[in-house]
PDB file of N, CA and C in Angstrom:
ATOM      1  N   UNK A   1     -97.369 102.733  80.410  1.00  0.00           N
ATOM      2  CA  UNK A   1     -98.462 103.038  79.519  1.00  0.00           C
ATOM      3  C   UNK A   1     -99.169 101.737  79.107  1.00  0.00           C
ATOM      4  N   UNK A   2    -100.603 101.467  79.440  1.00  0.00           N
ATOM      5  CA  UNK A   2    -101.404 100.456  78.764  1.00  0.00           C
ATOM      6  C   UNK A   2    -101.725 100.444  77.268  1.00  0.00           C
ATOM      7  N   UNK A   3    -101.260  99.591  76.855  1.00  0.00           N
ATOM      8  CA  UNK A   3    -101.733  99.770  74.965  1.00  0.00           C
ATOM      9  C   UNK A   3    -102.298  98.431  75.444  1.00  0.00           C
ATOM     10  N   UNK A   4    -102.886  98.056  73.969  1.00  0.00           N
ATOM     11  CA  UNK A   4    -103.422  96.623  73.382  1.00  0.00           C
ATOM     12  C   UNK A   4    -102.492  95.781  73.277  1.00  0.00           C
ATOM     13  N   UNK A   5    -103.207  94.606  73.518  1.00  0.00           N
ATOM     14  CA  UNK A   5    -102.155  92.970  73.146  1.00  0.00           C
ATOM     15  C   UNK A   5    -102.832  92.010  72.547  1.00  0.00           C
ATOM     16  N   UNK A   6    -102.221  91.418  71.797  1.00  0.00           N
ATOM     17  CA  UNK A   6    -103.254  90.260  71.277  1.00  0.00           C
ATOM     18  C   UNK A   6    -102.603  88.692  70.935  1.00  0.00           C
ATOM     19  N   UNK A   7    -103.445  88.057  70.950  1.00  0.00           N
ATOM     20  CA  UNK A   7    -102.730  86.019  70.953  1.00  0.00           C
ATOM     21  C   UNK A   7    -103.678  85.995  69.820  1.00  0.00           C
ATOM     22  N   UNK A   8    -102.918  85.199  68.552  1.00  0.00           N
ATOM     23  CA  UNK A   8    -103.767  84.618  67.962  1.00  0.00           C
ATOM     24  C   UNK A   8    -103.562  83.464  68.177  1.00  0.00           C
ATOM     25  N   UNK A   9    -104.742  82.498  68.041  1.00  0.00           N
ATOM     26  CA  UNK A   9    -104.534  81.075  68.655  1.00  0.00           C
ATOM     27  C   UNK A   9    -105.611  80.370  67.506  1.00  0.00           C
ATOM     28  N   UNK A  10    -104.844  78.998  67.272  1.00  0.00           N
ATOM     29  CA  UNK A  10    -105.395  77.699  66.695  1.00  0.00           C
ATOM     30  C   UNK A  10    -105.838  77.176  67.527  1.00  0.00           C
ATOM     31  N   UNK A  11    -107.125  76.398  67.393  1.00  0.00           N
ATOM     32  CA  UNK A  11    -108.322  75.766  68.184  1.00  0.00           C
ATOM     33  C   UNK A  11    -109.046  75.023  67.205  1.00  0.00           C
ATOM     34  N   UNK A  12    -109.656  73.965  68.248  1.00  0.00           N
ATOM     35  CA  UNK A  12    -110.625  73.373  67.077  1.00  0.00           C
ATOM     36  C   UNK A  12    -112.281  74.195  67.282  1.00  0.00           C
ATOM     37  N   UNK A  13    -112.775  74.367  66.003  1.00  0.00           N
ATOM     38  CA  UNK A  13    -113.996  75.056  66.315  1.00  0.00           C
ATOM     39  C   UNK A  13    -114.850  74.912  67.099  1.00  0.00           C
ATOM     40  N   UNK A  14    -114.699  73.563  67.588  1.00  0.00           N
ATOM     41  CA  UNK A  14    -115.905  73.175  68.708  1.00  0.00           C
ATOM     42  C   UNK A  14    -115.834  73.822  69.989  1.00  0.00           C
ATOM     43  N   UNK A  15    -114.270  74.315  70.127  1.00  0.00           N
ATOM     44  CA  UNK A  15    -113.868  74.861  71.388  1.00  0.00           C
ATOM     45  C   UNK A  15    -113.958  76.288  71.480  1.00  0.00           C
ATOM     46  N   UNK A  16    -114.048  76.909  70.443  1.00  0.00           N
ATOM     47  CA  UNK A  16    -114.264  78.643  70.168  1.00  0.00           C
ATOM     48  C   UNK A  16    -115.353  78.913  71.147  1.00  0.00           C
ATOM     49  N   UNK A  17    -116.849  78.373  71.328  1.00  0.00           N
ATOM     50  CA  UNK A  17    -117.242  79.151  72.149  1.00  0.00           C
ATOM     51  C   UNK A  17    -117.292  78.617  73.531  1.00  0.00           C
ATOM     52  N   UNK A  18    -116.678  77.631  73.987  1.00  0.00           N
ATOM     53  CA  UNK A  18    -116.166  77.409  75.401  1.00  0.00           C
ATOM     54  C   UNK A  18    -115.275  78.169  75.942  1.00  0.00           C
ATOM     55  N   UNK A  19    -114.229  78.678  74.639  1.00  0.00           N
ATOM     56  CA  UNK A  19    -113.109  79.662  75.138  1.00  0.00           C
ATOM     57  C   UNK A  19    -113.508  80.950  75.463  1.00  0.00           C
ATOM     58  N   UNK A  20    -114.549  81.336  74.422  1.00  0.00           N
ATOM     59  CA  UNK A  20    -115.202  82.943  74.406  1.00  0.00           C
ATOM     60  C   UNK A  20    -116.098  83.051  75.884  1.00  0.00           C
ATOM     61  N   UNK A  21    -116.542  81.994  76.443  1.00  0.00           N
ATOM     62  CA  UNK A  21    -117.643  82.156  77.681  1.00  0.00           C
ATOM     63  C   UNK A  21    -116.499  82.120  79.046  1.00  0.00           C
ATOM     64  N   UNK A  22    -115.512  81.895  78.642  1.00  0.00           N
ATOM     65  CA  UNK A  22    -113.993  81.432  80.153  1.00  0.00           C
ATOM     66  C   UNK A  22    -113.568  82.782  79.909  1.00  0.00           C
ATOM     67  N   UNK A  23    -113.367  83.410  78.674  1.00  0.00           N
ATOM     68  CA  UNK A  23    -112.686  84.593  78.780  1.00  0.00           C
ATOM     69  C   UNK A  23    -113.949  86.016  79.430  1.00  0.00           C
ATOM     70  N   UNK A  24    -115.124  85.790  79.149  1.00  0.00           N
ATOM     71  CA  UNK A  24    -116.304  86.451  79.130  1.00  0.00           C
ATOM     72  C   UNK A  24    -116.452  86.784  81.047  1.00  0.00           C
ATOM     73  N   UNK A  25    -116.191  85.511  81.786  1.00  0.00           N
ATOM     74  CA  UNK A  25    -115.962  85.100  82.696  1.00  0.00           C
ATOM     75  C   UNK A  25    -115.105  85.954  83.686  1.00  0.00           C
ATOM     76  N   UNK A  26    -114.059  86.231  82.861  1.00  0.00           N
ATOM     77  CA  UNK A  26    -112.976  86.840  83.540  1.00  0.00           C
ATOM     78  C   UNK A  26    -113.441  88.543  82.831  1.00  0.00           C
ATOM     79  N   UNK A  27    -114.161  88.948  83.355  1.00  0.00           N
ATOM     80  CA  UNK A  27    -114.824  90.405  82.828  1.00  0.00           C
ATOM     81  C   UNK A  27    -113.386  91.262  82.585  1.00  0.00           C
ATOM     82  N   UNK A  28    -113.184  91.902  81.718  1.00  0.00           N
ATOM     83  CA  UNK A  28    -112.399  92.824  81.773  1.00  0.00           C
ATOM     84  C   UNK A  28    -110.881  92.072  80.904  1.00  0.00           C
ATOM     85  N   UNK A  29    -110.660  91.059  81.179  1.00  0.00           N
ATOM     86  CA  UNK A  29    -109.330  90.635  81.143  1.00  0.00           C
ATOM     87  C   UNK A  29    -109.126  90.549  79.428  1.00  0.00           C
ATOM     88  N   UNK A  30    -109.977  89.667  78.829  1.00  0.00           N
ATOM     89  CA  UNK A  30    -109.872  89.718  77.208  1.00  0.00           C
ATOM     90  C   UNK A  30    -111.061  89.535  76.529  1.00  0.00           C
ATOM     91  N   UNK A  31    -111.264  90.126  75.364  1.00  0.00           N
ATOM     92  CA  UNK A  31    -112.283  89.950  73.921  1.00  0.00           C
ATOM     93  C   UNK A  31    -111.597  88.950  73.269  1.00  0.00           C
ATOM     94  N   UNK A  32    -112.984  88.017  73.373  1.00  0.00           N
ATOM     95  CA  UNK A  32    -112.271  86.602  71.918  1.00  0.00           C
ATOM     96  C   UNK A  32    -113.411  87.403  70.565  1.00  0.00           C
ATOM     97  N   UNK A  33    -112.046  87.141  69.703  1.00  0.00           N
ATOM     98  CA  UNK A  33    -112.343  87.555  67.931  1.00  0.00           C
ATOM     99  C   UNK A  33    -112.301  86.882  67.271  1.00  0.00           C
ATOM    100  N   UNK A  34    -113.687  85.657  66.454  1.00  0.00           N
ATOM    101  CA  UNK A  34    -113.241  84.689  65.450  1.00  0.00           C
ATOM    102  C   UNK A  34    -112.887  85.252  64.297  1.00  0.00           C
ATOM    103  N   UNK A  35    -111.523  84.523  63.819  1.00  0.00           N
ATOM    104  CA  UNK A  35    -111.312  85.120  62.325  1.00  0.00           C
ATOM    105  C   UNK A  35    -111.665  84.333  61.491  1.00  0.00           C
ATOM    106  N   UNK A  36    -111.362  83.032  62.067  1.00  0.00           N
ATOM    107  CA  UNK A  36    -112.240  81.694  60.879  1.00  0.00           C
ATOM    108  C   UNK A  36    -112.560  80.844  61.423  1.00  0.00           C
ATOM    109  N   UNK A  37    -113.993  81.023  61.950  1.00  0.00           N
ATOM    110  CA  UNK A  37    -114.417  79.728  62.479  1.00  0.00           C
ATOM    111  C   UNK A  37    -114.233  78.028  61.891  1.00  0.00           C
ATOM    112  N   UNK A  38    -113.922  78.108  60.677  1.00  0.00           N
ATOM    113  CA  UNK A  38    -114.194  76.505  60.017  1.00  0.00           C
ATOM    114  C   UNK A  38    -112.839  75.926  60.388  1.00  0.00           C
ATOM    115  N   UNK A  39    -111.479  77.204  60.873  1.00  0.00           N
ATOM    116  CA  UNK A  39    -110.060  76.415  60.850  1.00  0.00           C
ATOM    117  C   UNK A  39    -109.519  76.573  62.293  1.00  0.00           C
ATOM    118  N   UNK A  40    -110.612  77.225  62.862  1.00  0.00           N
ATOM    119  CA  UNK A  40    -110.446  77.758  64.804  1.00  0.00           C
ATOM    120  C   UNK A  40    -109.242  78.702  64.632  1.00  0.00           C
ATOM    121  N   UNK A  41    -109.488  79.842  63.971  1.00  0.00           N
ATOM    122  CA  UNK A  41    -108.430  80.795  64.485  1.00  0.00           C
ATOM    123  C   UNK A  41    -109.431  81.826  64.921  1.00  0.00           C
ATOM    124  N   UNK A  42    -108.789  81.855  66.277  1.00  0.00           N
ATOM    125  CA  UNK A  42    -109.094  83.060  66.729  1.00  0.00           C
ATOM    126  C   UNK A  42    -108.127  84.202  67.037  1.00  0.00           C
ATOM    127  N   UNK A  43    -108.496  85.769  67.710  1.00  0.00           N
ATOM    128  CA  UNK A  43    -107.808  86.408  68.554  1.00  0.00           C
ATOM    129  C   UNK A  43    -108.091  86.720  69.933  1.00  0.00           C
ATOM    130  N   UNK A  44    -107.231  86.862  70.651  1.00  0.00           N
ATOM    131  CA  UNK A  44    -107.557  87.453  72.323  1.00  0.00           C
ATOM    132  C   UNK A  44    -106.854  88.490  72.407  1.00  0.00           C
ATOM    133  N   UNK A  45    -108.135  89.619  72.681  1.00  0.00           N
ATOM    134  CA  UNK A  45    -107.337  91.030  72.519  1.00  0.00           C
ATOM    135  C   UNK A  45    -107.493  91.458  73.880  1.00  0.00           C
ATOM    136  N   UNK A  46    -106.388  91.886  74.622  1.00  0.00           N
ATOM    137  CA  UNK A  46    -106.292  92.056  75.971  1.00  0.00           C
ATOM    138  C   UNK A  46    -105.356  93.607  76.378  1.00  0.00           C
ATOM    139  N   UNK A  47    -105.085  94.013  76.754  1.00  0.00           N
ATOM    140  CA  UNK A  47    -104.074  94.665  77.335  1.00  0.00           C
ATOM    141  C   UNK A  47    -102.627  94.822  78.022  1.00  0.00           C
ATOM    142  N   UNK A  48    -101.915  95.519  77.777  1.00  0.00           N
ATOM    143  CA  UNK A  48    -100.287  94.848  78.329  1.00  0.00           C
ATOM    144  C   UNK A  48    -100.544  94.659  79.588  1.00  0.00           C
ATOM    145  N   UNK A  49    -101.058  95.217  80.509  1.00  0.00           N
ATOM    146  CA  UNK A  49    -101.354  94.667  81.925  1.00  0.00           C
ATOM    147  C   UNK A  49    -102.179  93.670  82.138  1.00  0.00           C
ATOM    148  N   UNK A  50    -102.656  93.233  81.040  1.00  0.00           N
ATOM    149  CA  UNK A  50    -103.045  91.658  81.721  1.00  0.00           C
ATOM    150  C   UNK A  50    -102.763  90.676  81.062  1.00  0.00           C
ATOM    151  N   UNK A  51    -102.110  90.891  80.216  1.00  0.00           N
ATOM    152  CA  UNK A  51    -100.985  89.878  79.103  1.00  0.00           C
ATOM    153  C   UNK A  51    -100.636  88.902  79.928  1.00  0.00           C
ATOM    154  N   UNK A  52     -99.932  88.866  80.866  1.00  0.00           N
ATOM    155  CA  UNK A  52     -99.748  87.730  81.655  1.00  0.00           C
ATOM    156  C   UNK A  52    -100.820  86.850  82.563  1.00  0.00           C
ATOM    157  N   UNK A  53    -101.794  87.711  82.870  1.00  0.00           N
ATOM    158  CA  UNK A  53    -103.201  86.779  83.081  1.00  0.00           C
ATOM    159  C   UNK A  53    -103.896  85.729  81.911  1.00  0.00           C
ATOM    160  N   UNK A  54    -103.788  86.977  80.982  1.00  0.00           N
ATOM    161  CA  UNK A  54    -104.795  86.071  79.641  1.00  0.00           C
ATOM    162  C   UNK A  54    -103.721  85.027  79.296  1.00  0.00           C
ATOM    163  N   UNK A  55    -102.508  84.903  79.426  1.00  0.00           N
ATOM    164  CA  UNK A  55    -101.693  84.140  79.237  1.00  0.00           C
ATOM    165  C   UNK A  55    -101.825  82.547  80.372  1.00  0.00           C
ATOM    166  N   UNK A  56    -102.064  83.082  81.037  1.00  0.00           N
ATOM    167  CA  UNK A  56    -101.892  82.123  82.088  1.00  0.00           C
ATOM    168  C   UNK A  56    -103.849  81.130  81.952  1.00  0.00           C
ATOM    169  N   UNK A  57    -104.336  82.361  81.654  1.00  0.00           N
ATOM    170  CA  UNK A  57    -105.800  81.342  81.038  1.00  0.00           C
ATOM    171  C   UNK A  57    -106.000  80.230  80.370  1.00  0.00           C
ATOM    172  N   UNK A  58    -105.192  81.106  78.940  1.00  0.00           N
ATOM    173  CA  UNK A  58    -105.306  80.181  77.819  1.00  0.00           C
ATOM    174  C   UNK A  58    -104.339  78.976  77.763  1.00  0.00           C
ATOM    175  N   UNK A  59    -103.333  78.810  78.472  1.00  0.00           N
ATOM    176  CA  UNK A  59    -102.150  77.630  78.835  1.00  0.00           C
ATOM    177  C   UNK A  59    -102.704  77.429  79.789  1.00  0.00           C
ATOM    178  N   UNK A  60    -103.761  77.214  81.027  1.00  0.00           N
ATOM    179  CA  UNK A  60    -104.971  76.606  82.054  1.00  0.00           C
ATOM    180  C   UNK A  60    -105.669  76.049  80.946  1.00  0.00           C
ATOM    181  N   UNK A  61    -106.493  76.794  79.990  1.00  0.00           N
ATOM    182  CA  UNK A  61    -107.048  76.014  79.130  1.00  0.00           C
ATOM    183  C   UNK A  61    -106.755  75.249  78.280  1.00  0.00           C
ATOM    184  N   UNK A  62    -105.754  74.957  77.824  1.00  0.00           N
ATOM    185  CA  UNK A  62    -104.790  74.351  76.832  1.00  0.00           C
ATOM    186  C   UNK A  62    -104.373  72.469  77.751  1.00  0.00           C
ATOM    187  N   UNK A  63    -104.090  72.924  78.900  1.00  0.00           N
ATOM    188  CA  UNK A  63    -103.772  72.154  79.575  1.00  0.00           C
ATOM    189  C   UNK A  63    -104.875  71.175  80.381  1.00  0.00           C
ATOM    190  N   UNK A  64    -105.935  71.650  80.343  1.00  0.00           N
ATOM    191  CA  UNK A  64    -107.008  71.459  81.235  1.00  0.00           C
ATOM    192  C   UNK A  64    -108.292  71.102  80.257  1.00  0.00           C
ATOM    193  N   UNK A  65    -108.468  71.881  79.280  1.00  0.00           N
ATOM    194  CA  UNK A  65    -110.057  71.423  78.763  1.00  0.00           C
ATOM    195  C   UNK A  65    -109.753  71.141  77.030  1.00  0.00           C
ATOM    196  N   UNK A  66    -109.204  72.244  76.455  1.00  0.00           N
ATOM    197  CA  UNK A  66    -109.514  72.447  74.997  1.00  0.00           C
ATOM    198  C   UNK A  66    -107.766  72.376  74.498  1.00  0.00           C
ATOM    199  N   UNK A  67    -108.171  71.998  72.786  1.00  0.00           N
ATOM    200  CA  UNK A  67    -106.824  72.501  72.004  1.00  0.00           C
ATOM    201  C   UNK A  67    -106.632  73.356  71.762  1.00  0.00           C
ATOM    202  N   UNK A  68    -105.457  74.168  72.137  1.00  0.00           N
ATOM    203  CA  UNK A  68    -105.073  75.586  72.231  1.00  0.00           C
ATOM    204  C   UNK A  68    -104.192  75.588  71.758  1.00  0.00           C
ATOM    205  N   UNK A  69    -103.293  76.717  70.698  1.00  0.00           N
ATOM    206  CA  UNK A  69    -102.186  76.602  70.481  1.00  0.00           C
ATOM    207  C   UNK A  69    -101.607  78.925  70.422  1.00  0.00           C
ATOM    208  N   UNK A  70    -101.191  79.366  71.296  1.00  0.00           N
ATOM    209  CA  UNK A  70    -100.900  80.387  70.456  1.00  0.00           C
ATOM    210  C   UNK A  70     -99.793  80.587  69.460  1.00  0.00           C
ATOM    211  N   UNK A  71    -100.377  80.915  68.726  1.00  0.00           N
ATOM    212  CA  UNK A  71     -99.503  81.099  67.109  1.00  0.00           C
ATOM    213  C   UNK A  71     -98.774  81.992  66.860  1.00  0.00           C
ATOM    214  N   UNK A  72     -98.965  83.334  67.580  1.00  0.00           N
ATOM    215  CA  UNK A  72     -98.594  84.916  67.582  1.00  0.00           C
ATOM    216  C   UNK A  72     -98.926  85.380  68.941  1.00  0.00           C
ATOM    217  N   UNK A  73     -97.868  86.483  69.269  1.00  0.00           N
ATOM    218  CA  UNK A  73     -98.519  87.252  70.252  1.00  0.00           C
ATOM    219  C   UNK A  73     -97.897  88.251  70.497  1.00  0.00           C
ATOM    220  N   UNK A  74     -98.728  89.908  70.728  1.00  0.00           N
ATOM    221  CA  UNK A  74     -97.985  90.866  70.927  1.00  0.00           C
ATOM    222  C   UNK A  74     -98.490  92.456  70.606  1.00  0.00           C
ATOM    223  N   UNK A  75     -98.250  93.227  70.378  1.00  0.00           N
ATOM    224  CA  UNK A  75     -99.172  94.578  70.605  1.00  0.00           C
ATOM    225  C   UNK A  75     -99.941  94.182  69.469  1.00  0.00           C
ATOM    226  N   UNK A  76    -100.934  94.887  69.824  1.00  0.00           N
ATOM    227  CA  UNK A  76    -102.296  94.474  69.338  1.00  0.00           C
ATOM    228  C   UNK A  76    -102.108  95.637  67.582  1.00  0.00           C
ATOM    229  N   UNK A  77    -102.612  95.030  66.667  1.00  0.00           N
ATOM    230  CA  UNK A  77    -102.411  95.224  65.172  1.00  0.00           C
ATOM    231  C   UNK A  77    -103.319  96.312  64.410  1.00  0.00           C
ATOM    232  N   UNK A  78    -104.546  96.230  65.794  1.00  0.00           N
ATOM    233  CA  UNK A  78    -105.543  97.158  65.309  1.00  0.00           C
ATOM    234  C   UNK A  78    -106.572  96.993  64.025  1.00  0.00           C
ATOM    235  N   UNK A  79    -106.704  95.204  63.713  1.00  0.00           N
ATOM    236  CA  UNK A  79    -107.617  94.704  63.281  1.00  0.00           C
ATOM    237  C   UNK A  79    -108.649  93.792  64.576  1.00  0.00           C
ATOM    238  N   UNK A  80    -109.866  94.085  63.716  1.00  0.00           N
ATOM    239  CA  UNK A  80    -110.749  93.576  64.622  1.00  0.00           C
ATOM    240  C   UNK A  80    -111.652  92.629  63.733  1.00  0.00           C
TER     241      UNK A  80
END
């Protein structure tokens, strides 16, 4: 059964919308959700079947361009 999943992740704000246009990119795979832009938290709300993709993004991105940190992760809470 597919339910929701979600990462919340620490970032610096400058990187929020570099992350939102990489995930945008990958059509289908995840929605980026700012919760506070001034402290870079965001969410990536994805699906259990691609939990391990969006996973593998955001640790590509972490590793590769921006500060990434996920903080949480796991069925999705049903805030948006």
């Amino acid at each position: 059964m597919m339910e929701s999943y979600e990462f919340f992740i620490q970032t610096r704000k400058e990187d929020i919308d570099f992350i939102n246009k990489i995930m945008e990119a990958y059509e289908g795979i995840g929605v980026v959700r700012t919760n506070d832009p001034k402290k870079g938290l965001i969410t990536i709300i994805t699906t259990t079947d691609f939990k391990d993709t969006a996973k593998e993004i955001i640790t590509d991105l972490g590793k590769n361009y921006v500060q990434i940190e996920i903080l949480k992760e796991g069925l999705w809470s049903g805030d948006l």
